[in-house]
C-alpha atoms as a PDB file:
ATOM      1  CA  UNK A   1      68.408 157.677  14.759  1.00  0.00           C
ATOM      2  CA  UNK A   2      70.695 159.728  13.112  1.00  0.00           C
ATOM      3  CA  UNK A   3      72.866 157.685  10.236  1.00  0.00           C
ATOM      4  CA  UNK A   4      76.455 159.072   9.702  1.00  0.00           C
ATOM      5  CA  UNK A   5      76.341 159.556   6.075  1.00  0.00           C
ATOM      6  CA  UNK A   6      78.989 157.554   3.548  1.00  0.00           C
ATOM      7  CA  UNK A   7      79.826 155.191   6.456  1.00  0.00           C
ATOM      8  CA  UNK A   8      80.324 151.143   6.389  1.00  0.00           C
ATOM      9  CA  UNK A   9      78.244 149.572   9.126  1.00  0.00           C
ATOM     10  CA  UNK A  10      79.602 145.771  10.079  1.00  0.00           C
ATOM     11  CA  UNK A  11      76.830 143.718  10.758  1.00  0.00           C
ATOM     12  CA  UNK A  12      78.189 140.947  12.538  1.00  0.00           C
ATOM     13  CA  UNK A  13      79.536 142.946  15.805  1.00  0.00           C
ATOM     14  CA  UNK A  14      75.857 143.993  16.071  1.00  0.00           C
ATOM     15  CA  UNK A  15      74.640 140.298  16.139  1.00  0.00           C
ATOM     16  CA  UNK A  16      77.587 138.322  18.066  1.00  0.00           C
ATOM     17  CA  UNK A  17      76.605 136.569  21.128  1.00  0.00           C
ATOM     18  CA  UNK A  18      73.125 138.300  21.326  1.00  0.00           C
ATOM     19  CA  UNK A  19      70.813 135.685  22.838  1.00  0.00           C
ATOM     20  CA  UNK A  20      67.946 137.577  22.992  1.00  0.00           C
ATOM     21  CA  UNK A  21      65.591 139.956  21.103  1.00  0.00           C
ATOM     22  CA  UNK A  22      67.235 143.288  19.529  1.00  0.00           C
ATOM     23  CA  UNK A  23      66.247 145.652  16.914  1.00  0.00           C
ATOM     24  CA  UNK A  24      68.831 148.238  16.056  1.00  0.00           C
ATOM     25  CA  UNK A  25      68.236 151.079  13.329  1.00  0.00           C
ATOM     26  CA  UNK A  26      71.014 151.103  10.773  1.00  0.00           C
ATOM     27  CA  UNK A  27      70.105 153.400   8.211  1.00  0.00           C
ATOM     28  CA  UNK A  28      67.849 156.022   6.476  1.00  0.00           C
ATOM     29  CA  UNK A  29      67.218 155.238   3.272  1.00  0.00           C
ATOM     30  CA  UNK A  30      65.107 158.421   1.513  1.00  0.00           C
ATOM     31  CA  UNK A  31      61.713 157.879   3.752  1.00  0.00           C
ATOM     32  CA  UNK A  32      62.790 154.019   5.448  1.00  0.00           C
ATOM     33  CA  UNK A  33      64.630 152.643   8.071  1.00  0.00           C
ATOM     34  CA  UNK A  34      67.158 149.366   7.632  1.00  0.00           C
ATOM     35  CA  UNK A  35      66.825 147.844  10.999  1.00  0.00           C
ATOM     36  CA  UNK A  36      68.794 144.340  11.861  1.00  0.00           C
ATOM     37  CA  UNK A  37      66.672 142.372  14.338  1.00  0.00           C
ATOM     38  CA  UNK A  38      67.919 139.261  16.455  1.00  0.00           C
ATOM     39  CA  UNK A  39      64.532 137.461  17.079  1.00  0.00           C
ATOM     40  CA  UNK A  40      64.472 134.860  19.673  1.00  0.00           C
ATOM     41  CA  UNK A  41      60.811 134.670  20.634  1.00  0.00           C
ATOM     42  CA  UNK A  42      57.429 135.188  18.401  1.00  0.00           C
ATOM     43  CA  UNK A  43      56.554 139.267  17.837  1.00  0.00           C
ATOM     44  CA  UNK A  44      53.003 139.323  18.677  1.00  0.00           C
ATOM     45  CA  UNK A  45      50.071 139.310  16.221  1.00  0.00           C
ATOM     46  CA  UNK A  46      50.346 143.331  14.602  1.00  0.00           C
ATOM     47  CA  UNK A  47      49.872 144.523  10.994  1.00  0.00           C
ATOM     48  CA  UNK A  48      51.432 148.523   9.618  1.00  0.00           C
ATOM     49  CA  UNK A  49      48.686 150.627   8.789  1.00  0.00           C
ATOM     50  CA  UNK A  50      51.094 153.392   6.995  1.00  0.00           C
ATOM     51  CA  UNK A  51      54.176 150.847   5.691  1.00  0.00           C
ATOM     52  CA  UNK A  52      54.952 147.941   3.947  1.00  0.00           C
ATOM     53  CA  UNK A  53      57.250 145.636   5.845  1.00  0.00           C
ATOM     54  CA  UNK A  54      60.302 143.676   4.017  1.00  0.00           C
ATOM     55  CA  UNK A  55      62.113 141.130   5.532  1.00  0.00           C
ATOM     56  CA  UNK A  56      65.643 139.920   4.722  1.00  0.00           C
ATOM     57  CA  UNK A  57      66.744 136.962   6.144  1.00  0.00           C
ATOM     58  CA  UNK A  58      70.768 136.340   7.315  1.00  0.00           C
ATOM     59  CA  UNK A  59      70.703 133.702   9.988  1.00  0.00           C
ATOM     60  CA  UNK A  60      68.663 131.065  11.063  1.00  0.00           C
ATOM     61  CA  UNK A  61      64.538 130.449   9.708  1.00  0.00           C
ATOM     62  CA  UNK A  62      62.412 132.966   9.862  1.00  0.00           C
ATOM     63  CA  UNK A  63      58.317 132.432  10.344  1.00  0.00           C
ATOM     64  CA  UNK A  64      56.155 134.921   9.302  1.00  0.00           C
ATOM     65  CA  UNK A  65      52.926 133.787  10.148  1.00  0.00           C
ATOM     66  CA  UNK A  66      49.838 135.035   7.991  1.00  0.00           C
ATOM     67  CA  UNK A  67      45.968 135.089   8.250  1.00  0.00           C
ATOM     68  CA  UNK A  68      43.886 132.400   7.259  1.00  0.00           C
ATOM     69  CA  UNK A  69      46.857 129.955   8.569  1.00  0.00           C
ATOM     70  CA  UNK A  70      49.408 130.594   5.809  1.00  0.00           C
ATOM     71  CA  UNK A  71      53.277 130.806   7.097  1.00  0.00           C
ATOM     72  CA  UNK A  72      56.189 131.770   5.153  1.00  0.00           C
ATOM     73  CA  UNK A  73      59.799 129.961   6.032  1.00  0.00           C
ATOM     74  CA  UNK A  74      62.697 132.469   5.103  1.00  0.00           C
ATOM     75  CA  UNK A  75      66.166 131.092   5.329  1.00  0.00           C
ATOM     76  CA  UNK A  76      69.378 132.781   4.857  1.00  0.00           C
ATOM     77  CA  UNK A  77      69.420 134.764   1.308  1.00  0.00           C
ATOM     78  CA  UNK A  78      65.892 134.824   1.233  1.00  0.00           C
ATOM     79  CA  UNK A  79      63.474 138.310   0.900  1.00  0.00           C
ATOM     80  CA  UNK A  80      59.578 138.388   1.655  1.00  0.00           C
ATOM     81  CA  UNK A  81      57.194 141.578   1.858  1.00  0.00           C
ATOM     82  CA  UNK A  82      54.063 142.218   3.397  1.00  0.00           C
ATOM     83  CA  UNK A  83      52.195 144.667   1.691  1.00  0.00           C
ATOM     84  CA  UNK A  84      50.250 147.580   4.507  1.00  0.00           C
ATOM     85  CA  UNK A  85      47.454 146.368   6.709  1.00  0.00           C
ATOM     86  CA  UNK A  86      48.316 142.508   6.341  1.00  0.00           C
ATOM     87  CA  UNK A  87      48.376 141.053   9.901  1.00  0.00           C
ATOM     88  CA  UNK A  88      51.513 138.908  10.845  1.00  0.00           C
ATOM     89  CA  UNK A  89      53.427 137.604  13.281  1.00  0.00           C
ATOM     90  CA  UNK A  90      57.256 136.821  13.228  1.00  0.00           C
ATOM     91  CA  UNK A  91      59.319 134.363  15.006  1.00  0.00           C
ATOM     92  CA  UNK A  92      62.409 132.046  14.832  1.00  0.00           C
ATOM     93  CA  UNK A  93      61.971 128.428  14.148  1.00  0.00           C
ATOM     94  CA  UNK A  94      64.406 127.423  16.409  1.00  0.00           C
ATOM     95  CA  UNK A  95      66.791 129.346  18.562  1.00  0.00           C
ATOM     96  CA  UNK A  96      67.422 132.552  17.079  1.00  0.00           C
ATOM     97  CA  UNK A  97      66.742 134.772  13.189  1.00  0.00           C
ATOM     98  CA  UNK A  98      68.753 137.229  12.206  1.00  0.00           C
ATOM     99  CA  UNK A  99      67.558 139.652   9.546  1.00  0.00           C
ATOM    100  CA  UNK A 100      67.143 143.268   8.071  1.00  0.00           C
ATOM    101  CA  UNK A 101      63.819 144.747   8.095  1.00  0.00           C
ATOM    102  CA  UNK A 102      63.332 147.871   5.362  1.00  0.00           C
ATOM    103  CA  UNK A 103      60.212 149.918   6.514  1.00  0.00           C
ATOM    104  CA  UNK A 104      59.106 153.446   6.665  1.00  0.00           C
ATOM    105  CA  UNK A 105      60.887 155.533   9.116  1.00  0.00           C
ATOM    106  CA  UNK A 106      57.601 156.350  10.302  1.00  0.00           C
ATOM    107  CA  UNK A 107      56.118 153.067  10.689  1.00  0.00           C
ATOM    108  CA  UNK A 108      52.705 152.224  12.756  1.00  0.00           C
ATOM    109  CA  UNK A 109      52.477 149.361  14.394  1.00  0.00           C
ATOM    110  CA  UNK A 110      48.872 148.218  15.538  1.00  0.00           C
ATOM    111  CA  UNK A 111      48.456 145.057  18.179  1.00  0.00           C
ATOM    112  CA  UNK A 112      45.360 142.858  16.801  1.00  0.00           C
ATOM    113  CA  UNK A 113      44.231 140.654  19.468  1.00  0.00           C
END
């Protein structure tokens, strides 16, 4: 990804009449990426060995499932983070999320089972 530096990026182009998953990089911000994901299924079971992960919700619920059975609803205007090495899971409530995700440009992502 390559950002275009002192640009305005319009969201809602990005996110009109997508109907099914999509995670576009917007910007570089020092060492982390602003991506805007459409979620319309679950994002398996994963955790960031290197990165925080913050989540910004802007459409829809957003479930972020966490271990021993704990899930966090995010509505619109709403901001969570999970600190490095916390196992989660994402997904929509109903239909579809939107939201920004702010996370190290060089971001692991490990599968747990």
């Amino acid at each position: 990804m390559t950002p275009t530096p002192l640009t305005v990026i319009d969201l809602q182009p990005e996110t009109h009449g997508v109907s099914q998953y999509k995670n576009i990089p917007l910007s570089l911000v020092n060492d982390h990426v602003v991506r805007l994901s459409v979620m319309t299924e679950p994002f398996y079971w994963h955790f960031h060995p290197n990165s925080d992960e913050t989540f910004l919700v802007l459409e829809g619920t957003l479930c972020l499932d966490l271990p021993a059975g704990r899930t966090v609803e995010l509505t619109p205007g709403q901001l969570f983070s999970i600190p490095a090495n916390v196992p989660h899971c994402t997904r929509p409530k109903k239909g579809r999320t939107v939201n920004l995700t702010f996370e190290r440009a060089d971001i692991q992502t490990v599968k747990t089972a």
